[in-house]
N, C-alpha and C. Protein backbone atom coordinates (compact mmCIF):
# COMPACT_ATOMS: atom_id res chain seq x y z
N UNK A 1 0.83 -1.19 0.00
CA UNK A 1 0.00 0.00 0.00
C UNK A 1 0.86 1.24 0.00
N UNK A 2 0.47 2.45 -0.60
CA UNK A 2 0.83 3.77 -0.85
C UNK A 2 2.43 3.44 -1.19
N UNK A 3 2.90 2.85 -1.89
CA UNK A 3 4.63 2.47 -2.36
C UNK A 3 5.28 2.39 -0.57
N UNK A 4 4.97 1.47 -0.25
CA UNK A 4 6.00 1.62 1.07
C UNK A 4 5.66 2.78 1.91
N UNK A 5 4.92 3.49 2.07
CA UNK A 5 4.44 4.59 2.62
C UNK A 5 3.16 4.83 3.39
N UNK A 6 3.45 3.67 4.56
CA UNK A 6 2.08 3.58 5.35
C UNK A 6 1.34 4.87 6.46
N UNK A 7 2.05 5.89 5.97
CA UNK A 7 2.08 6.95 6.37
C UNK A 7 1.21 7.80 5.67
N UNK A 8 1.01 7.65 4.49
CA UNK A 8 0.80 8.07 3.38
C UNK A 8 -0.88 8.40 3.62
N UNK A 9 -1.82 9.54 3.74
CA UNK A 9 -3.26 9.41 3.58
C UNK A 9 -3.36 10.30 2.67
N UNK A 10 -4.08 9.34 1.53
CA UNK A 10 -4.82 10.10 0.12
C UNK A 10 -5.96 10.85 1.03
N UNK A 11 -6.32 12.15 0.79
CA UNK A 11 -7.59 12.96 1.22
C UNK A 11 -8.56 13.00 -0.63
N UNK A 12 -10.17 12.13 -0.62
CA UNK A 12 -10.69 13.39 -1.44
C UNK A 12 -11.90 13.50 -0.71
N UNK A 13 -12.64 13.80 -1.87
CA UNK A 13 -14.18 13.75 -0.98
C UNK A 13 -14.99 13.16 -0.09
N UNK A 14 -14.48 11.75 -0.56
CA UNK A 14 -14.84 10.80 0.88
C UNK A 14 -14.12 10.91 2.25
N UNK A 15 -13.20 10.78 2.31
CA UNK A 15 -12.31 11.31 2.96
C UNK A 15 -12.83 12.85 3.53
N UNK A 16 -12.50 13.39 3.16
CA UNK A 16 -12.91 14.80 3.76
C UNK A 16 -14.39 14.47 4.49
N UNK A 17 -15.15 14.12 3.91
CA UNK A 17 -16.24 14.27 4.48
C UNK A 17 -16.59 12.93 5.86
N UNK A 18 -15.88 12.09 5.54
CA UNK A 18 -15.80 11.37 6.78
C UNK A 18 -14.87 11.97 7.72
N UNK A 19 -14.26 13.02 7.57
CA UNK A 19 -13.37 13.73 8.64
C UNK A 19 -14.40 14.61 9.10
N UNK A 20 -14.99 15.21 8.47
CA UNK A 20 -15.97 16.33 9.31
C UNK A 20 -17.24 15.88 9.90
N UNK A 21 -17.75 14.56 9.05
CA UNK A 21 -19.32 13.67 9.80
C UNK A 21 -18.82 13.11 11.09
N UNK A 22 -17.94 12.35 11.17
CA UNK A 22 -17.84 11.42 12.31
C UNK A 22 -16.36 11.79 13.00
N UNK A 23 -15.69 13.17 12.50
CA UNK A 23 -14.69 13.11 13.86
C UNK A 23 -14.98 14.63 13.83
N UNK A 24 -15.97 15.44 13.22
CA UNK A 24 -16.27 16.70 13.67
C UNK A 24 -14.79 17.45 13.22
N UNK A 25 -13.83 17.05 12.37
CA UNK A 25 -13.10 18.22 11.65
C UNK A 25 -13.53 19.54 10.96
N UNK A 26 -13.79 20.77 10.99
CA UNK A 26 -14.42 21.61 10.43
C UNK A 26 -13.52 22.30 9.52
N UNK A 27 -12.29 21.76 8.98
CA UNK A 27 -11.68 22.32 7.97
C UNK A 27 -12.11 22.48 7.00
N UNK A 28 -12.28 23.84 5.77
CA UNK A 28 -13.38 23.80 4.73
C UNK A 28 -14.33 23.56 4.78
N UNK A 29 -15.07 23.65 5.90
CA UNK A 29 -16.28 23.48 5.91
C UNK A 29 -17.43 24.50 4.98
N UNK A 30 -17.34 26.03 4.71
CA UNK A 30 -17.66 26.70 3.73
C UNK A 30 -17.23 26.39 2.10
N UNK A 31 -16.16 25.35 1.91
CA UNK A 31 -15.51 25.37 0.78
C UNK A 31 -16.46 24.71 -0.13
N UNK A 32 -16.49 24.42 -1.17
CA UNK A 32 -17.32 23.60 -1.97
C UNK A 32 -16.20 22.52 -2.69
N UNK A 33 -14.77 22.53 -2.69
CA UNK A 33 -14.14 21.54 -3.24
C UNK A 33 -12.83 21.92 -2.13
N UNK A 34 -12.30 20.36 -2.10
CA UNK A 34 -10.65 20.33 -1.97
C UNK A 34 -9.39 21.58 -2.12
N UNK A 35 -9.33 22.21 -1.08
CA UNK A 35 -8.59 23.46 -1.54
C UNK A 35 -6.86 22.49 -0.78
N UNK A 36 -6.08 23.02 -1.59
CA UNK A 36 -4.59 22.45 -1.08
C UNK A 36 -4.57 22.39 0.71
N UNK A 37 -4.96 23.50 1.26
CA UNK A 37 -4.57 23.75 2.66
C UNK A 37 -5.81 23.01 3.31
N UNK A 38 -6.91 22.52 3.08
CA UNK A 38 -7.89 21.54 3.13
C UNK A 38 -7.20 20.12 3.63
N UNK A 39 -6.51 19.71 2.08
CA UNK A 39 -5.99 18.84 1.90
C UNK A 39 -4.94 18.30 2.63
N UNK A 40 -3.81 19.02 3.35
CA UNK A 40 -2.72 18.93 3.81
C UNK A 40 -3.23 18.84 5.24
N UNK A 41 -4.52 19.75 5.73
CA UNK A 41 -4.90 19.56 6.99
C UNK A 41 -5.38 18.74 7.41
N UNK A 42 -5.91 17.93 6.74
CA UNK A 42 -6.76 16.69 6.79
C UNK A 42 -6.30 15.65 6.72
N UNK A 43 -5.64 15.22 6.24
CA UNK A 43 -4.10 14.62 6.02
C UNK A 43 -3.50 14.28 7.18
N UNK A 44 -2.86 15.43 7.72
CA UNK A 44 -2.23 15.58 8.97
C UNK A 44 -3.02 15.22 10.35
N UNK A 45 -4.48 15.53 10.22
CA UNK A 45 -5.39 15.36 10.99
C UNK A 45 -5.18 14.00 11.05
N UNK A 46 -5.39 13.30 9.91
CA UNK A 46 -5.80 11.52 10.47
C UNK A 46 -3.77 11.30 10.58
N UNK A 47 -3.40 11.80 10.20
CA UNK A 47 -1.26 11.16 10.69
C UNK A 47 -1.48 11.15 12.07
N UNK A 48 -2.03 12.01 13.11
CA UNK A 48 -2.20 12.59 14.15
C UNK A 48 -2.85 11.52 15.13
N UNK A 49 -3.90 11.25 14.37
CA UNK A 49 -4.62 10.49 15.29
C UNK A 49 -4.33 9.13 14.92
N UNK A 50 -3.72 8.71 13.83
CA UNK A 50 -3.67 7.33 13.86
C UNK A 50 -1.96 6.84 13.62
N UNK A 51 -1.06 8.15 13.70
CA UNK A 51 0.45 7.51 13.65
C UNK A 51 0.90 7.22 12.19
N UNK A 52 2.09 6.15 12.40
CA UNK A 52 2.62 5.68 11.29
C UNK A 52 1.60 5.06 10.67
N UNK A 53 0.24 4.18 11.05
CA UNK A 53 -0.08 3.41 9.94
C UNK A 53 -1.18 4.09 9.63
N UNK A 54 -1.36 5.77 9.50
CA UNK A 54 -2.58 6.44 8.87
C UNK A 54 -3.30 5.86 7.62
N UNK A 55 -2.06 5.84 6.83
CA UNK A 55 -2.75 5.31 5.26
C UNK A 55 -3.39 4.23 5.36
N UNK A 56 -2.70 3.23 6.09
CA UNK A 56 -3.96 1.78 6.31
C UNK A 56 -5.11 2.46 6.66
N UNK A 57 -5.21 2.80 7.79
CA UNK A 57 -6.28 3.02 8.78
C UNK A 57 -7.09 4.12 7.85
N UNK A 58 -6.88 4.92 7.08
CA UNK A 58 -7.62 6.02 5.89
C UNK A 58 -8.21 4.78 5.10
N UNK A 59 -7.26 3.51 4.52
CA UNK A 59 -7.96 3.10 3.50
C UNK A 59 -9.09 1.90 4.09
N UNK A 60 -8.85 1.62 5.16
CA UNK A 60 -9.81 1.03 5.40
C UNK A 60 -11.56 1.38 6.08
N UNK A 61 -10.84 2.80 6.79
CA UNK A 61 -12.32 3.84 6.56
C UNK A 61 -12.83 4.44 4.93
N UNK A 62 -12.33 4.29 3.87
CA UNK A 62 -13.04 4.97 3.06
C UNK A 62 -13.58 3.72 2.55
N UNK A 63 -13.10 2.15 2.45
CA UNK A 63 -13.39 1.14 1.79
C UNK A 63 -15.16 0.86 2.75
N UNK A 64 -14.56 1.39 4.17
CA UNK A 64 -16.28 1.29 4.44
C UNK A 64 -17.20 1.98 4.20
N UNK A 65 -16.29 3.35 3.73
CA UNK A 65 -17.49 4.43 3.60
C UNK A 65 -18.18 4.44 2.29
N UNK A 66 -17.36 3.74 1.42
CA UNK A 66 -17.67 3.83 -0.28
C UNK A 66 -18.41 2.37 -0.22
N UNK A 67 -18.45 1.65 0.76
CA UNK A 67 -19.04 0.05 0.13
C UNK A 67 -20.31 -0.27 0.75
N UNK A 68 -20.62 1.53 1.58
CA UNK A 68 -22.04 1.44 3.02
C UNK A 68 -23.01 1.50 2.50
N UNK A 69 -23.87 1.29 2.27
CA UNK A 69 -25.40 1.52 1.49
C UNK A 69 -25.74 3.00 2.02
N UNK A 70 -26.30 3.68 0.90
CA UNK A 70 -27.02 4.59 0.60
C UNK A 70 -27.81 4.90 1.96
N UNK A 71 -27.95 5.48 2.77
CA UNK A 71 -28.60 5.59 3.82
C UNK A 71 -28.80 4.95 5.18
N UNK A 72 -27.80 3.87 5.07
CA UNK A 72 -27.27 3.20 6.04
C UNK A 72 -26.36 3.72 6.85
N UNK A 73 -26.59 3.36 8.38
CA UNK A 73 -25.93 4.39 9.54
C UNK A 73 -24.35 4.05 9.12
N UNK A 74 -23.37 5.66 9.49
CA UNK A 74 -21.91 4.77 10.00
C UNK A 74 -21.55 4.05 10.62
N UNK A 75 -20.57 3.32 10.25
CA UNK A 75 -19.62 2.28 10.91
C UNK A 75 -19.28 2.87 12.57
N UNK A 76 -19.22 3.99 12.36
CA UNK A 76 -19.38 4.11 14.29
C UNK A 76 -20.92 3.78 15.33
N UNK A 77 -22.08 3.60 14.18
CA UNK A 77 -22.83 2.87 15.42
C UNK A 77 -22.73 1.61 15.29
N UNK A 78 -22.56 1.39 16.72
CA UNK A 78 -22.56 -0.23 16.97
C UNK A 78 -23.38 -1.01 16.35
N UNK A 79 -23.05 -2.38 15.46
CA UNK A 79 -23.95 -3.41 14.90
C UNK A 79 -24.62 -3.83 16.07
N UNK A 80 -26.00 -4.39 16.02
CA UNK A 80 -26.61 -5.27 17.00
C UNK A 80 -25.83 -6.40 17.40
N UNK A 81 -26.26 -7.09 18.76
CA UNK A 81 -25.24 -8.43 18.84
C UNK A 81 -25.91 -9.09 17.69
N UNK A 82 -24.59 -9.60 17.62
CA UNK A 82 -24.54 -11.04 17.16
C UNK A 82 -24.29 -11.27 15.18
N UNK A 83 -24.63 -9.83 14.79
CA UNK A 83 -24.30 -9.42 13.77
C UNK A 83 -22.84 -8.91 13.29
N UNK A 84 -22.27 -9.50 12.43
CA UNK A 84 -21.38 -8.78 12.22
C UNK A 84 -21.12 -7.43 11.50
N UNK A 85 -20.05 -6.86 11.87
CA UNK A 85 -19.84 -5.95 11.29
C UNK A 85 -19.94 -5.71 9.58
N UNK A 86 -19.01 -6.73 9.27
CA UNK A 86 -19.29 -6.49 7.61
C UNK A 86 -19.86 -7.45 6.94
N UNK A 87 -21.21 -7.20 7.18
CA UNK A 87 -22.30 -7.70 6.63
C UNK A 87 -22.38 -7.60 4.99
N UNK A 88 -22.23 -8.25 4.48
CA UNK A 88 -22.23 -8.40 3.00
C UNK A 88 -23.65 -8.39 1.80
N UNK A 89 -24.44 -8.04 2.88
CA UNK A 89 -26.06 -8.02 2.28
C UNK A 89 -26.37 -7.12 1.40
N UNK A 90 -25.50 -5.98 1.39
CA UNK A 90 -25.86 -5.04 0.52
C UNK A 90 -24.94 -5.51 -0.85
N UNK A 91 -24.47 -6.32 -1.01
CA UNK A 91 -23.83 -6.42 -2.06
C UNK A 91 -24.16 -7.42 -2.95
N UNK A 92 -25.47 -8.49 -2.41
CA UNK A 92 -26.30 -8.75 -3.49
C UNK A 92 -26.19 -10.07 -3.40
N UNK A 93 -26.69 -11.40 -3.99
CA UNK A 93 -26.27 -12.38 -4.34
C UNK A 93 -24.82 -12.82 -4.39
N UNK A 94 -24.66 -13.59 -3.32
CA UNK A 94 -22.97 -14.31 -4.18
C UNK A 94 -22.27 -15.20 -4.80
């Protein structure tokens, strides 16, 4: 992942916007797109909170955020017992 660079967090829209829904980042919040200083802050924001292995930990929040159904709660509320977390129902027949 990221060439050897687990450090590494791609920011775009998903990203950004899972920084400001569920950890309350308000960087650009007036902006309507990705401005560089957006980008670099947000960035730094998740290096911060998650260390050397940001880029994992980025790609595995956006893989949930891009694979969540349409109106389905975030991954921060708790599944019911006994359910797992990555429930594969929305993805159809297998």
């Amino acid at each position: 992942m990221a060439l050897d660079k687990p450090e590494a967090v791609p920011v775009d829209t998903h990203v950004w916007q899972v920084a400001r829904q569920r950890y309350g980042l308000e960087l650009g919040t007036a902006a309507r797109s990705l401005t560089p200083r957006v980008y670099r802050e947000t960035g730094d924001f998740f290096r911060q909170l998650w260390g050397p292995r940001a880029g994992w930990a980025q790609a595995v929040l956006f893989c949930a955020e891009v694979t969540r159904p349409q109106g389905a709660p975030c991954a921060s509320a708790r599944p019911k017992r006994g359910r797992a977390c990555h429930s594969r129902s929305h993805l159809g027949p297998s």
